[in-house]
PDB file of N, CA and C in Angstrom:
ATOM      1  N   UNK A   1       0.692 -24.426  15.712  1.00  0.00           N
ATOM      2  CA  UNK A   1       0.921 -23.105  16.243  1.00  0.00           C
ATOM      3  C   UNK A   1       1.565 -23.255  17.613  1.00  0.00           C
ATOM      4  N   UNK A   2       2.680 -22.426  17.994  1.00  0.00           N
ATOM      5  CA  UNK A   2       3.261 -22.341  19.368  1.00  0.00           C
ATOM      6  C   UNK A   2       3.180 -20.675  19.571  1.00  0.00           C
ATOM      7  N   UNK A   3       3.148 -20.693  21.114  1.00  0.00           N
ATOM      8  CA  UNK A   3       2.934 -19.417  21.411  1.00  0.00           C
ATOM      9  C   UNK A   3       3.624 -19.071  22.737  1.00  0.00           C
ATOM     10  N   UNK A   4       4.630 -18.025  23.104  1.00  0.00           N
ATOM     11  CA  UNK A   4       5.145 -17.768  24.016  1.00  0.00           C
ATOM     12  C   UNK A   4       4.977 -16.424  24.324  1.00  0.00           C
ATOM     13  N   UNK A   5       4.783 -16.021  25.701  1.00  0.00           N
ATOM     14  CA  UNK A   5       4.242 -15.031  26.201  1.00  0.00           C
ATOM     15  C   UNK A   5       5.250 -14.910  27.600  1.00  0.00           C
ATOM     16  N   UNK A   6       5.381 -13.038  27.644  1.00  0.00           N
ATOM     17  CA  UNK A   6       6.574 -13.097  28.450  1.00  0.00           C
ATOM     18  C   UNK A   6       6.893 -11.503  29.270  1.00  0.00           C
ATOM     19  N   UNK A   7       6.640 -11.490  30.237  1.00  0.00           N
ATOM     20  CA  UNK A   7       6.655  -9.663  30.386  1.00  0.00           C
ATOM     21  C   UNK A   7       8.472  -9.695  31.109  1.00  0.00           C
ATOM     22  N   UNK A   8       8.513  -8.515  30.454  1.00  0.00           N
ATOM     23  CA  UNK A   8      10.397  -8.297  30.723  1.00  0.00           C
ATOM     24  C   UNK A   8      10.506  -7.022  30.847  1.00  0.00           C
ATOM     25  N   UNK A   9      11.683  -7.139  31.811  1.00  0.00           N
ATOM     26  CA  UNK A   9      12.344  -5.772  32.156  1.00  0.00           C
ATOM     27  C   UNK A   9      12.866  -5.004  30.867  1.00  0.00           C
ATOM     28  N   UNK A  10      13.776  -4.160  30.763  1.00  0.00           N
ATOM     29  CA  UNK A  10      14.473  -3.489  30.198  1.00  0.00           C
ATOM     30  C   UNK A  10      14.086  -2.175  29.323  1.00  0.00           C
ATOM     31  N   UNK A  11      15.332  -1.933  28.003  1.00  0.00           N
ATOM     32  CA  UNK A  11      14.818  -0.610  27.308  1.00  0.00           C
ATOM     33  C   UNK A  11      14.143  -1.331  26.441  1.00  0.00           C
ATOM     34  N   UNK A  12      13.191  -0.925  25.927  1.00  0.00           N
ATOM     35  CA  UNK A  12      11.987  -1.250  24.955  1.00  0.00           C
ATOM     36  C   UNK A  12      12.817  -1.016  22.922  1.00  0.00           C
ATOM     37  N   UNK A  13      13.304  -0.380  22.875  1.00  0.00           N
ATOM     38  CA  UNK A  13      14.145   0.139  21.512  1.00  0.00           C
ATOM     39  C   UNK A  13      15.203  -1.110  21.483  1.00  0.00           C
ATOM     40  N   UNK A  14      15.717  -1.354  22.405  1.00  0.00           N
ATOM     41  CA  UNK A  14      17.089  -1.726  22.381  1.00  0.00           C
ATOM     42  C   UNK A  14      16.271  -3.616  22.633  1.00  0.00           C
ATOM     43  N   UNK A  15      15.230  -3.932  23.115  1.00  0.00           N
ATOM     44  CA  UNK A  15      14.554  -5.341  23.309  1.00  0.00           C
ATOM     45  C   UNK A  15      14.314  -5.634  21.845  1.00  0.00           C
ATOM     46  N   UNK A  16      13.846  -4.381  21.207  1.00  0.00           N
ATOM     47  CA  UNK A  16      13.203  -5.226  19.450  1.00  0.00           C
ATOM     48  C   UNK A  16      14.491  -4.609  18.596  1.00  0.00           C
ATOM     49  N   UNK A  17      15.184  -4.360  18.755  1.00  0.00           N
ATOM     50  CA  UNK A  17      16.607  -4.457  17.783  1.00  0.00           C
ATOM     51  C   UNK A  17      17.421  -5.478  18.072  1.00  0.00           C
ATOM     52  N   UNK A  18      16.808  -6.036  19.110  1.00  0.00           N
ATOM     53  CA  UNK A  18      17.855  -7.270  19.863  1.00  0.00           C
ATOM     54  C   UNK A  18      17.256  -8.765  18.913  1.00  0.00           C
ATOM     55  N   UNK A  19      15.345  -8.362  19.109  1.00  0.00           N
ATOM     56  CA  UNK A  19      14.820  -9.532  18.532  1.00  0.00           C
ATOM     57  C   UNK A  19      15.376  -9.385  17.035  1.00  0.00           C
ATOM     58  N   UNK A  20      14.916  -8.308  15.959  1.00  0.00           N
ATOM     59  CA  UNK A  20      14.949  -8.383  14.850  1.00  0.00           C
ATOM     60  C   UNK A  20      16.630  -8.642  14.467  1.00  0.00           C
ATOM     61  N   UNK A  21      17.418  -8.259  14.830  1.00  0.00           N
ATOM     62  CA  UNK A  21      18.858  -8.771  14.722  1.00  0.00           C
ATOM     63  C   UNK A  21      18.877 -10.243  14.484  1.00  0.00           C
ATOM     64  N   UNK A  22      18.513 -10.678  16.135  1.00  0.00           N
ATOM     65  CA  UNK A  22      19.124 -11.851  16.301  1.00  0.00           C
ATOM     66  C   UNK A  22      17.993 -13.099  15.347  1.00  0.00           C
ATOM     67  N   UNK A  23      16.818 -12.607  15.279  1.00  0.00           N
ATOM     68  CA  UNK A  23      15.880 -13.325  14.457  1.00  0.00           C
ATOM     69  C   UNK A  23      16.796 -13.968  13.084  1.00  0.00           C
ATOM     70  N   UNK A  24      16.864 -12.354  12.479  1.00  0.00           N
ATOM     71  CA  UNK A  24      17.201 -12.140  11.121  1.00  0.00           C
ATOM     72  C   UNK A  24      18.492 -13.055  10.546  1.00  0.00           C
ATOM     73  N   UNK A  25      19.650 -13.234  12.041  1.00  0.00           N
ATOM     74  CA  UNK A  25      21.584 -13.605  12.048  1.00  0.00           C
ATOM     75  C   UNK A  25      21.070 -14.794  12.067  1.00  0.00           C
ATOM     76  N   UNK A  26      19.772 -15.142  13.025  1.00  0.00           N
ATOM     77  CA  UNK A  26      19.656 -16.415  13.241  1.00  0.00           C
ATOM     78  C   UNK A  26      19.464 -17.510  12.104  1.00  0.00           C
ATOM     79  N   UNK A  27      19.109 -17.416  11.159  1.00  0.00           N
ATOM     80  CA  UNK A  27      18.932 -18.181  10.042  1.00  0.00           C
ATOM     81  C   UNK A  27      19.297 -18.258   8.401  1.00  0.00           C
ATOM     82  N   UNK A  28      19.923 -18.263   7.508  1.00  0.00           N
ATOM     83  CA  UNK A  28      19.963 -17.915   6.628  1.00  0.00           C
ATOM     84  C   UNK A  28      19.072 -17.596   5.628  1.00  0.00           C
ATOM     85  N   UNK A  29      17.273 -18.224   5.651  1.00  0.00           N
ATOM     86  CA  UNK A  29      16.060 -17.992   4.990  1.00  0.00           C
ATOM     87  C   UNK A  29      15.295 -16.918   5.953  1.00  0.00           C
ATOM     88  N   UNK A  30      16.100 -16.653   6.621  1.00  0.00           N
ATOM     89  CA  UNK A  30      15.093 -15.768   7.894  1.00  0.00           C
ATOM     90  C   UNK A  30      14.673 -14.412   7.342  1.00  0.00           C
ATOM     91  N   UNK A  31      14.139 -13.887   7.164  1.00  0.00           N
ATOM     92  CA  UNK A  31      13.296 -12.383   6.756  1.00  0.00           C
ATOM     93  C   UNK A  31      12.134 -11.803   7.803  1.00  0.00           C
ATOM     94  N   UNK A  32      12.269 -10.380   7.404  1.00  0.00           N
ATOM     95  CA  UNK A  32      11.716  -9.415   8.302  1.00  0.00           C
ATOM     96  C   UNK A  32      10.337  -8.794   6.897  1.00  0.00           C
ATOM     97  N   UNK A  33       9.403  -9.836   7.462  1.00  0.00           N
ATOM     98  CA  UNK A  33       8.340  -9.921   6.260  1.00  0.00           C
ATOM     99  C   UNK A  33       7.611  -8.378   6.114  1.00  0.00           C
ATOM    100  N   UNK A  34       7.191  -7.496   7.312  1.00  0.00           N
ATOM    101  CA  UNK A  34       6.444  -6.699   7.525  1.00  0.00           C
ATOM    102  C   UNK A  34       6.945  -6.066   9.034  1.00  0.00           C
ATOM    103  N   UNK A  35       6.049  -4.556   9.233  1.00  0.00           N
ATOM    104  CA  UNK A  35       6.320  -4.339  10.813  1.00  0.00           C
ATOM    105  C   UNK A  35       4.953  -3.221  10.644  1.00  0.00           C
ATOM    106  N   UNK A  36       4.702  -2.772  12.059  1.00  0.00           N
ATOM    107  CA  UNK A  36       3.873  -2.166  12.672  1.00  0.00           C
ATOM    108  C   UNK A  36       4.060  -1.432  14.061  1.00  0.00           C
ATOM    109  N   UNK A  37       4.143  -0.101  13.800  1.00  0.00           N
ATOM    110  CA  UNK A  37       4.454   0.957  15.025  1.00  0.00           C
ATOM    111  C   UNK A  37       3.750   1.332  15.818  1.00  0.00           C
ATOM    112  N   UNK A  38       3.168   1.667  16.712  1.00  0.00           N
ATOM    113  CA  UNK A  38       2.077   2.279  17.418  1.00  0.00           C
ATOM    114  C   UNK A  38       2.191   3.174  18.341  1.00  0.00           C
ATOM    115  N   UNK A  39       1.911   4.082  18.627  1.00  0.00           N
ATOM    116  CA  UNK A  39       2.071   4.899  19.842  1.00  0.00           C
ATOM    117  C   UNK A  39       0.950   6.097  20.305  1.00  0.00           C
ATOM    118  N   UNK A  40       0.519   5.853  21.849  1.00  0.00           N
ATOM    119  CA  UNK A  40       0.074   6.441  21.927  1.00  0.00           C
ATOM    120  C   UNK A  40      -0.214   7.141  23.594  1.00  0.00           C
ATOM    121  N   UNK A  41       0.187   8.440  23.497  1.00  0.00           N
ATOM    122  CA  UNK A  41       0.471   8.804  24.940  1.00  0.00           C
ATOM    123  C   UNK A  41       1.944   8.323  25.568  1.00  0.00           C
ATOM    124  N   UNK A  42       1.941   7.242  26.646  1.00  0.00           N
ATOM    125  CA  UNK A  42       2.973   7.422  26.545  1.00  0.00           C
ATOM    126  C   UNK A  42       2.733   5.323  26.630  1.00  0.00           C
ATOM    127  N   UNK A  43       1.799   4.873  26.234  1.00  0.00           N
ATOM    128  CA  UNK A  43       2.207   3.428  25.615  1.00  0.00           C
ATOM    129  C   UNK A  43       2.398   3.622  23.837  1.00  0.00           C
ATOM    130  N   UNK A  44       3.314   2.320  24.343  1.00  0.00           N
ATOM    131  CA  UNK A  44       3.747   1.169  22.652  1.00  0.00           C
ATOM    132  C   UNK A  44       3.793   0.299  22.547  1.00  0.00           C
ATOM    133  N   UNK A  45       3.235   0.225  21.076  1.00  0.00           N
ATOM    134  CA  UNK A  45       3.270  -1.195  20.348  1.00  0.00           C
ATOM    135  C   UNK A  45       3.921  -1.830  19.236  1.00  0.00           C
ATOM    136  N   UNK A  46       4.818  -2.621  19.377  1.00  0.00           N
ATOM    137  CA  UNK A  46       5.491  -2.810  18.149  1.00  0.00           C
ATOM    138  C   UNK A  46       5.191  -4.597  17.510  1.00  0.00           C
ATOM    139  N   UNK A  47       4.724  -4.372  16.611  1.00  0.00           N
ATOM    140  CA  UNK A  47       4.948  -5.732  15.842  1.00  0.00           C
ATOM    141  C   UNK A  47       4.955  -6.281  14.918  1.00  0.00           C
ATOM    142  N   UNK A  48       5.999  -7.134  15.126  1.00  0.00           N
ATOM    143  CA  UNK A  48       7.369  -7.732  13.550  1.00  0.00           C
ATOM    144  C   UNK A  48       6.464  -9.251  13.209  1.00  0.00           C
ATOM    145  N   UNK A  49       6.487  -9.477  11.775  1.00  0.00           N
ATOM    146  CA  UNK A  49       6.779 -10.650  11.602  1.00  0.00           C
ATOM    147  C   UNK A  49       7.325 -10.783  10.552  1.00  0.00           C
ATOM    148  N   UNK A  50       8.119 -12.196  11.189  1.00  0.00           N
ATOM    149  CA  UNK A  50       9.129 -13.168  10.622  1.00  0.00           C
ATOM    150  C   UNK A  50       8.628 -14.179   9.516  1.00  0.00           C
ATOM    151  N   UNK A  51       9.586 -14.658   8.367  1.00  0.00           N
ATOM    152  CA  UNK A  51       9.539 -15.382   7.912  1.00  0.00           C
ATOM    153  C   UNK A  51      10.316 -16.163   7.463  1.00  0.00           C
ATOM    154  N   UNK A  52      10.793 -18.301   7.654  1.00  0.00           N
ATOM    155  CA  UNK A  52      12.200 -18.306   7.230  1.00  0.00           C
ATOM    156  C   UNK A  52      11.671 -19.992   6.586  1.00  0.00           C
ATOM    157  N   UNK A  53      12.370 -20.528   6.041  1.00  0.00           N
ATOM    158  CA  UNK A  53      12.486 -21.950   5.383  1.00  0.00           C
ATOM    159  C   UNK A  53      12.465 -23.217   6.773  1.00  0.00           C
ATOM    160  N   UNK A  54      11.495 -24.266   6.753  1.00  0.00           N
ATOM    161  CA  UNK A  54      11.917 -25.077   7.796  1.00  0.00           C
ATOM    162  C   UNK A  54      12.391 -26.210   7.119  1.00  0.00           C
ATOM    163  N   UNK A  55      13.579 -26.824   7.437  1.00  0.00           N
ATOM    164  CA  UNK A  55      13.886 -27.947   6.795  1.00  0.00           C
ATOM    165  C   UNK A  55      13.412 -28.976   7.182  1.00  0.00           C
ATOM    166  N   UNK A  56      13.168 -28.882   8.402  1.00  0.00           N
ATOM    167  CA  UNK A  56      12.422 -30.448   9.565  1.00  0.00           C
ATOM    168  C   UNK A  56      10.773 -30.580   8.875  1.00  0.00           C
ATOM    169  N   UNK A  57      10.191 -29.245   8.247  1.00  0.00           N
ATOM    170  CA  UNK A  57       8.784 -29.047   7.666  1.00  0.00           C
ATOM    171  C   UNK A  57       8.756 -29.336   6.064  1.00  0.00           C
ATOM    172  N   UNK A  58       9.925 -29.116   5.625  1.00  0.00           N
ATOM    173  CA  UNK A  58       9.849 -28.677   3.941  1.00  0.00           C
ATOM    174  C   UNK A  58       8.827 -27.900   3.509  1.00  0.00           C
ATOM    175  N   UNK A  59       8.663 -26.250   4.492  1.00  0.00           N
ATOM    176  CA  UNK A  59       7.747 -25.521   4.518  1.00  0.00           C
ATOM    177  C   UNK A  59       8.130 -24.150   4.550  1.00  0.00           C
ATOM    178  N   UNK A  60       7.435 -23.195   4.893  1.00  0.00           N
ATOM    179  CA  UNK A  60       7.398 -21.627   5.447  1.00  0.00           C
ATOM    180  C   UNK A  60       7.336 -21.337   6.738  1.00  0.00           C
ATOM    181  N   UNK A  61       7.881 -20.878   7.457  1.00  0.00           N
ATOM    182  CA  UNK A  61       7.292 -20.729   8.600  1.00  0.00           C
ATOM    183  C   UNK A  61       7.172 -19.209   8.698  1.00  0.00           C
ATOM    184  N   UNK A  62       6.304 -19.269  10.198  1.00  0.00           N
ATOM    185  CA  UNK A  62       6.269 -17.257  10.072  1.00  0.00           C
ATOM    186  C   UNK A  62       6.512 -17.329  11.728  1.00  0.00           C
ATOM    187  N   UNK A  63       6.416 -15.922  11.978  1.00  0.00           N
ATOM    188  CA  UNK A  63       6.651 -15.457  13.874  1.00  0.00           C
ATOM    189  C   UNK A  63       6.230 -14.440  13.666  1.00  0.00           C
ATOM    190  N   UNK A  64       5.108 -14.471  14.491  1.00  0.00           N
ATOM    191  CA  UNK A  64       4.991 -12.846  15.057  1.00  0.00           C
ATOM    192  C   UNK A  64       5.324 -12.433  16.345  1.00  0.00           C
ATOM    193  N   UNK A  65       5.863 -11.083  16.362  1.00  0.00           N
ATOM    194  CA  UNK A  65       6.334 -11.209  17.566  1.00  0.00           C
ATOM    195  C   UNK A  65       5.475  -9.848  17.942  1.00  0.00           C
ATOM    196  N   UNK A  66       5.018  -9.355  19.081  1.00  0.00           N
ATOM    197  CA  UNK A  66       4.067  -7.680  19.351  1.00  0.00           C
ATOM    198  C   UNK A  66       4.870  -7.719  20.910  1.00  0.00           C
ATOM    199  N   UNK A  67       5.414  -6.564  20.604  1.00  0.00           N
ATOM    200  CA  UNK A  67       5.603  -5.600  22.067  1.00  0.00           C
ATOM    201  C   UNK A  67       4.881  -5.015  22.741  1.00  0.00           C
ATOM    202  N   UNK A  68       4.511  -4.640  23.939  1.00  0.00           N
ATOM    203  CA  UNK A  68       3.942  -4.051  24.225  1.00  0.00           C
ATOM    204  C   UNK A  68       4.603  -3.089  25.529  1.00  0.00           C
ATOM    205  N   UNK A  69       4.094  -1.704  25.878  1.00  0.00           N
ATOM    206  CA  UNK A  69       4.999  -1.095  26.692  1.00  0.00           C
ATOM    207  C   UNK A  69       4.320   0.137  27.513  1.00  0.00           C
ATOM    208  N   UNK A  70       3.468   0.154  28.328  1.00  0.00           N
ATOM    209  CA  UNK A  70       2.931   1.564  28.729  1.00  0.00           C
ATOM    210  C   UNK A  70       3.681   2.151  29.900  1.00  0.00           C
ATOM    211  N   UNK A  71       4.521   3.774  28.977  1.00  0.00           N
ATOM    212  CA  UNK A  71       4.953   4.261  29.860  1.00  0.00           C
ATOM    213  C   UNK A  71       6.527   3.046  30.745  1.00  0.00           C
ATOM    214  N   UNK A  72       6.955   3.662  31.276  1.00  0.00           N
ATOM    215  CA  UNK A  72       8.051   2.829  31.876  1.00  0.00           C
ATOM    216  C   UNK A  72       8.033   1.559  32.789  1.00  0.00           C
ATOM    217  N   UNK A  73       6.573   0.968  32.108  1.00  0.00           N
ATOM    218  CA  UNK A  73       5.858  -0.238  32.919  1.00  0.00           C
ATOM    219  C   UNK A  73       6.418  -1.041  32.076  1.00  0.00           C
ATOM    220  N   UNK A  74       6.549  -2.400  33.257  1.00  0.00           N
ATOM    221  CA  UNK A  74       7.235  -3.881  32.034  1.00  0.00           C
ATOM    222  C   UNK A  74       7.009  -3.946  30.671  1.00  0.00           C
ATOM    223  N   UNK A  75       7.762  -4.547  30.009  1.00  0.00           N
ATOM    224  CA  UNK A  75       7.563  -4.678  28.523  1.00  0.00           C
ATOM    225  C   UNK A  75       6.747  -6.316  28.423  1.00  0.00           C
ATOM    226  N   UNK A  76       5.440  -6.324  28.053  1.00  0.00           N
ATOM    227  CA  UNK A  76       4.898  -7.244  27.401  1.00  0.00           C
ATOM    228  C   UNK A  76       5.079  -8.047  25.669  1.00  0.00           C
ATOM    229  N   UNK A  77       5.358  -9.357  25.685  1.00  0.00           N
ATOM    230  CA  UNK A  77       6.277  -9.888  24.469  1.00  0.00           C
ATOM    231  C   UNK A  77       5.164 -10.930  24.429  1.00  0.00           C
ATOM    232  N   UNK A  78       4.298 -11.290  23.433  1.00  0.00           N
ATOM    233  CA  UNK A  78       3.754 -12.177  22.326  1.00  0.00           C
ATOM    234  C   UNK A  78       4.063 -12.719  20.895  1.00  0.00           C
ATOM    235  N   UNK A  79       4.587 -14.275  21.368  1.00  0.00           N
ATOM    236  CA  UNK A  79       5.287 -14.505  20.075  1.00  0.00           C
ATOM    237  C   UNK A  79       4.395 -16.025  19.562  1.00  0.00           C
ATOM    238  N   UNK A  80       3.675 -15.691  18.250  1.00  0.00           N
ATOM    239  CA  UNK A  80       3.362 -16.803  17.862  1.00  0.00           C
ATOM    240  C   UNK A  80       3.263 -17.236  16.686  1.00  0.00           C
ATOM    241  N   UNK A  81       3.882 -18.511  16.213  1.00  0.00           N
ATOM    242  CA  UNK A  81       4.001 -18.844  14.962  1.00  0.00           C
ATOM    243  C   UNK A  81       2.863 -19.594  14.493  1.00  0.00           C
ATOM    244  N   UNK A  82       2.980 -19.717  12.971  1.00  0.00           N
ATOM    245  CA  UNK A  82       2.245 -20.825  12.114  1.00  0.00           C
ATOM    246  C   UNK A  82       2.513 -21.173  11.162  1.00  0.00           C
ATOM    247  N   UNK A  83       2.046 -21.531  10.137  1.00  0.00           N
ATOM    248  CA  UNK A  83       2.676 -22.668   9.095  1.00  0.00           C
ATOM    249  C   UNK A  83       3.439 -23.794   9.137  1.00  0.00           C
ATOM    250  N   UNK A  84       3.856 -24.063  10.071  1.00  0.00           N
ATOM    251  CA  UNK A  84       4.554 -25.499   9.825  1.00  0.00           C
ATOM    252  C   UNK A  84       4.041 -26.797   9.535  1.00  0.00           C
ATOM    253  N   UNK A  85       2.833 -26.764   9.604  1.00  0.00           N
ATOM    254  CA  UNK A  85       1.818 -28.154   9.244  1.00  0.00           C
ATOM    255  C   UNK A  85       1.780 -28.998   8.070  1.00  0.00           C
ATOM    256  N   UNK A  86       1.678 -30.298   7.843  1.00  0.00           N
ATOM    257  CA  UNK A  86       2.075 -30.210   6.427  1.00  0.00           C
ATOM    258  C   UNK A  86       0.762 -30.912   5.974  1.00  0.00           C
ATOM    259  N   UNK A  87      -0.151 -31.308   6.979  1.00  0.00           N
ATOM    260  CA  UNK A  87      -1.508 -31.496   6.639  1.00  0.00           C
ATOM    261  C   UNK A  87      -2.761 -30.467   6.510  1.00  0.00           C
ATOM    262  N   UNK A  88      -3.719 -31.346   5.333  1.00  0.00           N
ATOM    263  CA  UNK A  88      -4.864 -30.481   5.029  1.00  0.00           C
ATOM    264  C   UNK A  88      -5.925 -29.870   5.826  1.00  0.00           C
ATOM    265  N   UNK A  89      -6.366 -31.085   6.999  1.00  0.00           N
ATOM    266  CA  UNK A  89      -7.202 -30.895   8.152  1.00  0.00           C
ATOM    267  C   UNK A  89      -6.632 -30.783   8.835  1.00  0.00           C
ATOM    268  N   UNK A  90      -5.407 -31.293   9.787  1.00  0.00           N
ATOM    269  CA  UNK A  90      -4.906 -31.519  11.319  1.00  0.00           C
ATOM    270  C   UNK A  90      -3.602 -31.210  11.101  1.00  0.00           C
ATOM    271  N   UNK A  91      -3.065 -30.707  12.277  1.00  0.00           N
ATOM    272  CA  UNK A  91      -1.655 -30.335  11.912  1.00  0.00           C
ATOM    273  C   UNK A  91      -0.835 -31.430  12.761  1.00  0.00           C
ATOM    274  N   UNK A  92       0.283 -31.647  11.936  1.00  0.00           N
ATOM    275  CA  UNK A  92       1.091 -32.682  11.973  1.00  0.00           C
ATOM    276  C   UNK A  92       2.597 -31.721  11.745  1.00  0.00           C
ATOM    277  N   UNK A  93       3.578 -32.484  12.244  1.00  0.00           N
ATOM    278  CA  UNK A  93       4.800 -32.060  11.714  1.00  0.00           C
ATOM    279  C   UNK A  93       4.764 -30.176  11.972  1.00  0.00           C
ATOM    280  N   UNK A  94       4.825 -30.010  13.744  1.00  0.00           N
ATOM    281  CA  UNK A  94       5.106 -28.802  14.224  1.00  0.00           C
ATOM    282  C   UNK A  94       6.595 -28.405  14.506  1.00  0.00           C
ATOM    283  N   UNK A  95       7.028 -28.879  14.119  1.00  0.00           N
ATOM    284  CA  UNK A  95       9.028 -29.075  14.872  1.00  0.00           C
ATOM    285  C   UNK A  95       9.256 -27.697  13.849  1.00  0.00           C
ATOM    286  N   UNK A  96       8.815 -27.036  12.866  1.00  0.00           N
ATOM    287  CA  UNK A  96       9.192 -25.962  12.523  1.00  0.00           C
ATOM    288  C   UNK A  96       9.047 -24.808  12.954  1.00  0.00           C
ATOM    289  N   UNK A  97       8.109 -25.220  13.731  1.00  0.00           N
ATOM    290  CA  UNK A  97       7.253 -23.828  14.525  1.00  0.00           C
ATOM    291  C   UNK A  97       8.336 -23.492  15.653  1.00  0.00           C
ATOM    292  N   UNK A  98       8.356 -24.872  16.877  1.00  0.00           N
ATOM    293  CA  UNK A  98       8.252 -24.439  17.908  1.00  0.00           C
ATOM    294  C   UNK A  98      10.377 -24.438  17.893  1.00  0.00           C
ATOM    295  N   UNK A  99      10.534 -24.904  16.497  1.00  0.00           N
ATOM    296  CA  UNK A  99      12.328 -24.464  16.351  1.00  0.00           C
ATOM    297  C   UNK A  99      12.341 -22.827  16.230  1.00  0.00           C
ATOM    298  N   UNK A 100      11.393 -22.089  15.468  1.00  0.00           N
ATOM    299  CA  UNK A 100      11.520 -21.232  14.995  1.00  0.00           C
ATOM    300  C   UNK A 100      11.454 -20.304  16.910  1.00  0.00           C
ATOM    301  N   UNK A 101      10.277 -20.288  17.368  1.00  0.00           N
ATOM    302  CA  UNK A 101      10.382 -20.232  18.662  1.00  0.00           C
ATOM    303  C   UNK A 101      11.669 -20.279  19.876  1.00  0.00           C
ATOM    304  N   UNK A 102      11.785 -21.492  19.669  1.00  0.00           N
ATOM    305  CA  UNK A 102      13.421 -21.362  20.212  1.00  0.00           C
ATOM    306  C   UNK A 102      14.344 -20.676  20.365  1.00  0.00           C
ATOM    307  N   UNK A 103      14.631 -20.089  19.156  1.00  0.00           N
ATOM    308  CA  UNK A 103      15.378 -19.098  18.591  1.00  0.00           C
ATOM    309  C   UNK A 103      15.463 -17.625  19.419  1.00  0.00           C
ATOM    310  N   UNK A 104      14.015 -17.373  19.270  1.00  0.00           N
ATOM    311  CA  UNK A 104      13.440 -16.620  20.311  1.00  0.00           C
ATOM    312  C   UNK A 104      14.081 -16.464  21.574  1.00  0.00           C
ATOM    313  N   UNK A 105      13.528 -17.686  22.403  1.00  0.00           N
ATOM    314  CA  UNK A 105      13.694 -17.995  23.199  1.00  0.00           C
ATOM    315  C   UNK A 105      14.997 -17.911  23.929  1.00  0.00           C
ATOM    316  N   UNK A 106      16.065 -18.001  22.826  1.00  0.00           N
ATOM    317  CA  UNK A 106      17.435 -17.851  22.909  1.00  0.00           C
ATOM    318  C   UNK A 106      17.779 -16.858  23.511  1.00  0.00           C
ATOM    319  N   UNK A 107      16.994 -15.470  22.268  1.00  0.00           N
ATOM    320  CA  UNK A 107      17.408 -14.387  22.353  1.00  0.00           C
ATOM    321  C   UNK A 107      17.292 -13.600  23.445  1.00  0.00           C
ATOM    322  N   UNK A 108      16.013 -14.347  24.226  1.00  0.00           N
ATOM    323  CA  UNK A 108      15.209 -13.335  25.279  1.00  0.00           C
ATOM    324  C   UNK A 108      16.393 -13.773  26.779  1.00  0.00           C
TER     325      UNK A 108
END
């Protein structure tokens, strides 16, 4: 599991059309598995997860990503993956995760 955490400026609409775009362009197995809206007053919550093929894993990987936004206060960003492990007890062979991450990372 990798996990990146990140509070950012900007418009909040235009931050998760930026992620789910560039997620989605970013990969050719990449998919927009599920989502979740929230609102209330004048905070929001939005959160996507991802799902795409790792070749470095010969696996699944996933991303979640949750927005967060109260009112015209910074935008809070939690992104964390899993599946890339290819063991039963201990995880081994994370390079799918923290690629998938990257990506991210790109975008932000």
């Amino acid at each position: 599991m990798a996990k990146l955490e990140k509070t950012l400026g900007g418009d909040f609409s235009s931050l998760l059309s930026k992620i789910e775009t560039g997620i989605i362009n970013g990969s050719a197995s990449a998919s927009l598995e599920d989502s979740s809206d929230f609102q209330s007053g004048e905070a929001r919550c939005s959160v996507r997860v991802f799902e795409r093929y790792s070749s470095a894993g010969g696996n699944r990987v996933s991303l979640s990503v949750t927005l967060f936004q109260n009112g015209e206060g910074p935008i809070h960003l939690s992104a964390i993956t899993a599946g890339g492990s290819q063991a039963m007890f201990f995880k081994i062979n994370t390079l799918g995760e923290e690629a998938f991450l990257d990506k991210l990372r790109e975008l932000l």
